[in-house]
N, C-alpha and C. Protein backbone atom coordinates (compact mmCIF):
# COMPACT_ATOMS: atom_id res chain seq x y z
N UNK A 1 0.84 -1.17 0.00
CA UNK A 1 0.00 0.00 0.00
C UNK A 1 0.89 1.23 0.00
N UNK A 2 0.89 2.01 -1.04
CA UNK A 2 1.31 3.41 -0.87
C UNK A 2 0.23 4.70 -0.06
N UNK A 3 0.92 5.43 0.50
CA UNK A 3 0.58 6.79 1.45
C UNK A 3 1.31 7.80 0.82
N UNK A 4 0.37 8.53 0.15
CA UNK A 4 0.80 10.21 -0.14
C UNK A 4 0.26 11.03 0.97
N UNK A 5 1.09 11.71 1.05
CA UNK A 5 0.53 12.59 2.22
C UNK A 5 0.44 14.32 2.33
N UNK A 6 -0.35 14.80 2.11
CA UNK A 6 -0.25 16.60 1.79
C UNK A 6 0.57 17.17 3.05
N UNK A 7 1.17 17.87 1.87
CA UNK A 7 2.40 18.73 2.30
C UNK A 7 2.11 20.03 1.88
N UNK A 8 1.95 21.08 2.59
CA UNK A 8 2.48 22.79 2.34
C UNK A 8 4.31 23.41 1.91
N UNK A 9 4.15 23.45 0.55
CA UNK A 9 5.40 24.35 0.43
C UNK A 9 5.56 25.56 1.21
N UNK A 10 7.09 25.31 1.51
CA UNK A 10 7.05 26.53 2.59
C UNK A 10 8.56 27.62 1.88
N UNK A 11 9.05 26.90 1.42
CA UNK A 11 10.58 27.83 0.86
C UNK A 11 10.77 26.57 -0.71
N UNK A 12 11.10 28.24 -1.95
CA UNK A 12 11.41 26.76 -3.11
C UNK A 12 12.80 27.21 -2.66
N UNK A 13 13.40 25.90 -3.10
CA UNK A 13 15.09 26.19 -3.21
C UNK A 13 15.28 25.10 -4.86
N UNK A 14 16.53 25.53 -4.57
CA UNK A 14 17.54 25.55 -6.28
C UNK A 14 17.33 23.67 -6.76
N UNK A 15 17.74 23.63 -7.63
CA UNK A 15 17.88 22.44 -8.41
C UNK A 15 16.31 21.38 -8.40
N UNK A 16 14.99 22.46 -8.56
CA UNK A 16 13.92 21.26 -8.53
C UNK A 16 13.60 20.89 -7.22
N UNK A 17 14.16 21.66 -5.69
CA UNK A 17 13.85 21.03 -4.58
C UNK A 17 12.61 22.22 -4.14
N UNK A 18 11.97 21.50 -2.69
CA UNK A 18 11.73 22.69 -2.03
C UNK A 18 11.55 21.98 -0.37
N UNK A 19 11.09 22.80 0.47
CA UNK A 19 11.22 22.79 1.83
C UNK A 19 9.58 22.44 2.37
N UNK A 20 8.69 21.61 2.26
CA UNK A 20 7.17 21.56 2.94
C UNK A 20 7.15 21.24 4.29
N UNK A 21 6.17 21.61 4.65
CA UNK A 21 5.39 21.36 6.07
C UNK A 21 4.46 20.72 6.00
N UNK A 22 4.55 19.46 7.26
CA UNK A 22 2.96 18.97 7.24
C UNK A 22 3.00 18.43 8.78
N UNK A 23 2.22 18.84 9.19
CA UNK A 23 1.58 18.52 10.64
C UNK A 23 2.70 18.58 11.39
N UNK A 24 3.74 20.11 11.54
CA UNK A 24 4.36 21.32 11.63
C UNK A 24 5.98 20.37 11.58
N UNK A 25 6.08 19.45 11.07
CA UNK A 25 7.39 18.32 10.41
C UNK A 25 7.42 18.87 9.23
N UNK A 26 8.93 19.66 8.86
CA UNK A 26 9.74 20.10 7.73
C UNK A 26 10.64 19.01 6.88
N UNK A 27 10.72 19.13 5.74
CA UNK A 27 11.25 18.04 5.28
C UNK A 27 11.70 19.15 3.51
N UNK A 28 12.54 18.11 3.12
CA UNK A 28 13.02 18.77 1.80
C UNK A 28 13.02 17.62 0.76
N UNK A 29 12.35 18.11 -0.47
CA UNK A 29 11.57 16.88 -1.14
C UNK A 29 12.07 17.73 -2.25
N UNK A 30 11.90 16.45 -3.22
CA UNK A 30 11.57 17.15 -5.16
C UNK A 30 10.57 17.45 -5.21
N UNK A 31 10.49 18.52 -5.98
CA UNK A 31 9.05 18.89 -6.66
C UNK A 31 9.41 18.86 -8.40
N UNK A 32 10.28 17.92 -8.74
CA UNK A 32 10.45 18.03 -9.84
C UNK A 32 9.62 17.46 -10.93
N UNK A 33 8.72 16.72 -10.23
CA UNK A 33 7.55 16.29 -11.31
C UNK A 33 6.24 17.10 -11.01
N UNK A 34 6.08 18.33 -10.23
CA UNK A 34 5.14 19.12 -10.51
C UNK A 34 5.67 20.52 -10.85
N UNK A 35 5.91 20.99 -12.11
CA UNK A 35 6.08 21.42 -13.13
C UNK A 35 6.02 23.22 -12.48
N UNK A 36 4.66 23.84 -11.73
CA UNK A 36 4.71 24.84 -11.39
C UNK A 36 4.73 25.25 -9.54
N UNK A 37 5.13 24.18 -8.68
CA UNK A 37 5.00 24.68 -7.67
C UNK A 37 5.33 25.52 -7.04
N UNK A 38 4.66 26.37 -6.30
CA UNK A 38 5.11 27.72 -5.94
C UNK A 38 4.77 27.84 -4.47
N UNK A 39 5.19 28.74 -3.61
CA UNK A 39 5.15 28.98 -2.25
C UNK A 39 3.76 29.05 -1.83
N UNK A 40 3.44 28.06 -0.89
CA UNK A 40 2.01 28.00 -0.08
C UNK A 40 1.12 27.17 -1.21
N UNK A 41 1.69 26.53 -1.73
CA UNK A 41 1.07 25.28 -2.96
C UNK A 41 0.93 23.99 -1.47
N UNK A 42 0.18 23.52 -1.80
CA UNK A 42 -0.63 22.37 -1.25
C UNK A 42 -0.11 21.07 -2.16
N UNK A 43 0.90 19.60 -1.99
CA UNK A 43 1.30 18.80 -2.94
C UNK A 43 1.35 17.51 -2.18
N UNK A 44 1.13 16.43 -2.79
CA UNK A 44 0.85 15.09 -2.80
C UNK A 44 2.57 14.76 -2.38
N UNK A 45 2.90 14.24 -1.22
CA UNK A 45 4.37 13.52 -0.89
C UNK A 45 4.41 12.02 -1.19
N UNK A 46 5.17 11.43 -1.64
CA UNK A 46 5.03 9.92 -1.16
C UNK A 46 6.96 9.51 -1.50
N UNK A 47 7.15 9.14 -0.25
CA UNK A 47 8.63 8.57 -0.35
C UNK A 47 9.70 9.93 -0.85
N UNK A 48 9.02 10.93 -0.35
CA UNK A 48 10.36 12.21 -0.66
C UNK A 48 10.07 13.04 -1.61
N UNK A 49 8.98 13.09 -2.56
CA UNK A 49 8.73 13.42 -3.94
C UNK A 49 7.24 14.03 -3.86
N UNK A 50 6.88 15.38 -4.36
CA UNK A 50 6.01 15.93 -4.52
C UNK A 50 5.66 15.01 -5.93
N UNK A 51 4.28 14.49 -5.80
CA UNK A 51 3.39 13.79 -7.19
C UNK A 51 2.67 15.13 -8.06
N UNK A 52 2.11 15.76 -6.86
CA UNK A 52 1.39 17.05 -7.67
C UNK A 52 0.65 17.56 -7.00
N UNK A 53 0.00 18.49 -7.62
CA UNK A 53 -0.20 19.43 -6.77
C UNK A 53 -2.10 19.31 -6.13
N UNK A 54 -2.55 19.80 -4.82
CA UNK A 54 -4.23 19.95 -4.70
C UNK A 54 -4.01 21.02 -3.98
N UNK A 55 -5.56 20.91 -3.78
CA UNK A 55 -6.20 22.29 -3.26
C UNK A 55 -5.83 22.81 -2.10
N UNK A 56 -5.51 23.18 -0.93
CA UNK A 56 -6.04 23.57 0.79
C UNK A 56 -7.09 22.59 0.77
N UNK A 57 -8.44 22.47 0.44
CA UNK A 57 -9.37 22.14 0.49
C UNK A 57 -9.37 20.18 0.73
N UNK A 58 -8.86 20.09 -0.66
CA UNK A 58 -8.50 18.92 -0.59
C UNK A 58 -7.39 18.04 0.40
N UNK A 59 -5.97 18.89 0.80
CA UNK A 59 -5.29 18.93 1.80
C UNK A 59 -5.78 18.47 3.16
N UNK A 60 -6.71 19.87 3.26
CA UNK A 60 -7.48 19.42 4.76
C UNK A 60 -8.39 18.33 4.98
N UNK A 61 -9.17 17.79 3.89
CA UNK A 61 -9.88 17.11 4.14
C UNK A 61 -9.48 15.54 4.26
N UNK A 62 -8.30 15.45 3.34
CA UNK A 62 -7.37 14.32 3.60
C UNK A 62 -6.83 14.01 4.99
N UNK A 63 -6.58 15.21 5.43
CA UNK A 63 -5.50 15.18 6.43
C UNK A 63 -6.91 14.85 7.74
N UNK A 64 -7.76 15.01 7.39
CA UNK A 64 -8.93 15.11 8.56
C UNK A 64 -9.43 13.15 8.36
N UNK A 65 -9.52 12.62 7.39
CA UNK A 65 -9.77 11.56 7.15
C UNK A 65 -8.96 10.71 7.30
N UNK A 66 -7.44 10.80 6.88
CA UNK A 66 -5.92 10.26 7.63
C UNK A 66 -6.07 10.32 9.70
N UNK A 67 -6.54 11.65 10.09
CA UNK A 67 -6.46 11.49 11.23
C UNK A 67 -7.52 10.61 12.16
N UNK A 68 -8.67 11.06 11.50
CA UNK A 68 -9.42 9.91 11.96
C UNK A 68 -9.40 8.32 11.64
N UNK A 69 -9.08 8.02 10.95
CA UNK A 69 -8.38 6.88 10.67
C UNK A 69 -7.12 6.25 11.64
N UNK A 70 -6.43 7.22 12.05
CA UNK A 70 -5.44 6.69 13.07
C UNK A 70 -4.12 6.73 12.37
N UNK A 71 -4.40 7.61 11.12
CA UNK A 71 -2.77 7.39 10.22
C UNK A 71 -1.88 8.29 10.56
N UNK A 72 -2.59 9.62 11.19
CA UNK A 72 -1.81 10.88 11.82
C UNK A 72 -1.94 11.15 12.75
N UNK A 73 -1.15 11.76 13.50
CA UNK A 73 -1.69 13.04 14.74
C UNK A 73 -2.97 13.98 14.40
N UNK A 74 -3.60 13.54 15.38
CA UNK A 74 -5.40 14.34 15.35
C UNK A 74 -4.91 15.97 14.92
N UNK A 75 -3.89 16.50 15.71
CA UNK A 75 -3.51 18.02 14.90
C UNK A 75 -3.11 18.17 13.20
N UNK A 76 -3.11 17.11 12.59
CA UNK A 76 -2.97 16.84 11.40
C UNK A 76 -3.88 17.66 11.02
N UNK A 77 -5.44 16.73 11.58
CA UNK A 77 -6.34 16.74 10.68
C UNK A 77 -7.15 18.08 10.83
N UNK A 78 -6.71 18.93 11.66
CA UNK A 78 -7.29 20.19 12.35
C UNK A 78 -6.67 21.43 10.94
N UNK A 79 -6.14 20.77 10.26
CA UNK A 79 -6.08 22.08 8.91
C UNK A 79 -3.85 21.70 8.64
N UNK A 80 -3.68 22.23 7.57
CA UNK A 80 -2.77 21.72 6.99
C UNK A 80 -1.45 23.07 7.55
């Protein structure tokens, strides 16, 4: 079973990388297969790698359905 997990860009940096946040855990991933990501973009993680990009909307509601589920910290699911 694969787990993508929404991530908030928080800083782009050089060579295709950038810096996201998710459930206030920083991490530095590729975003090299989503083509326009830009600061405060909302993106799909799985294994280090932005897949692409969704909404806030979609973000939160994942992250609210992950937490109830037991896959995150309940502050997960309280908004991205």
């Amino acid at each position: 079973m694969c787990l993508a997990i929404p991530a908030q860009v928080v800083e782009i940096l050089p060579d295709g990388m950038a810096t996201v946040s998710a459930g206030g855990v920083t991490r530095i991933v590729s975003v090299a297969l989503v083509d326009d990501a830009a600061l405060g973009d909302y993106v799909l993680l799985h294994v280090g790698y932005a897949l692409h990009k969704i909404s806030p909307e979609e973000a939160e509601a994942t992250l609210k359905m992950m937490a109830e589920a037991g896959l995150v910290e309940e502050e997960w699911g309280a908004g991205a």
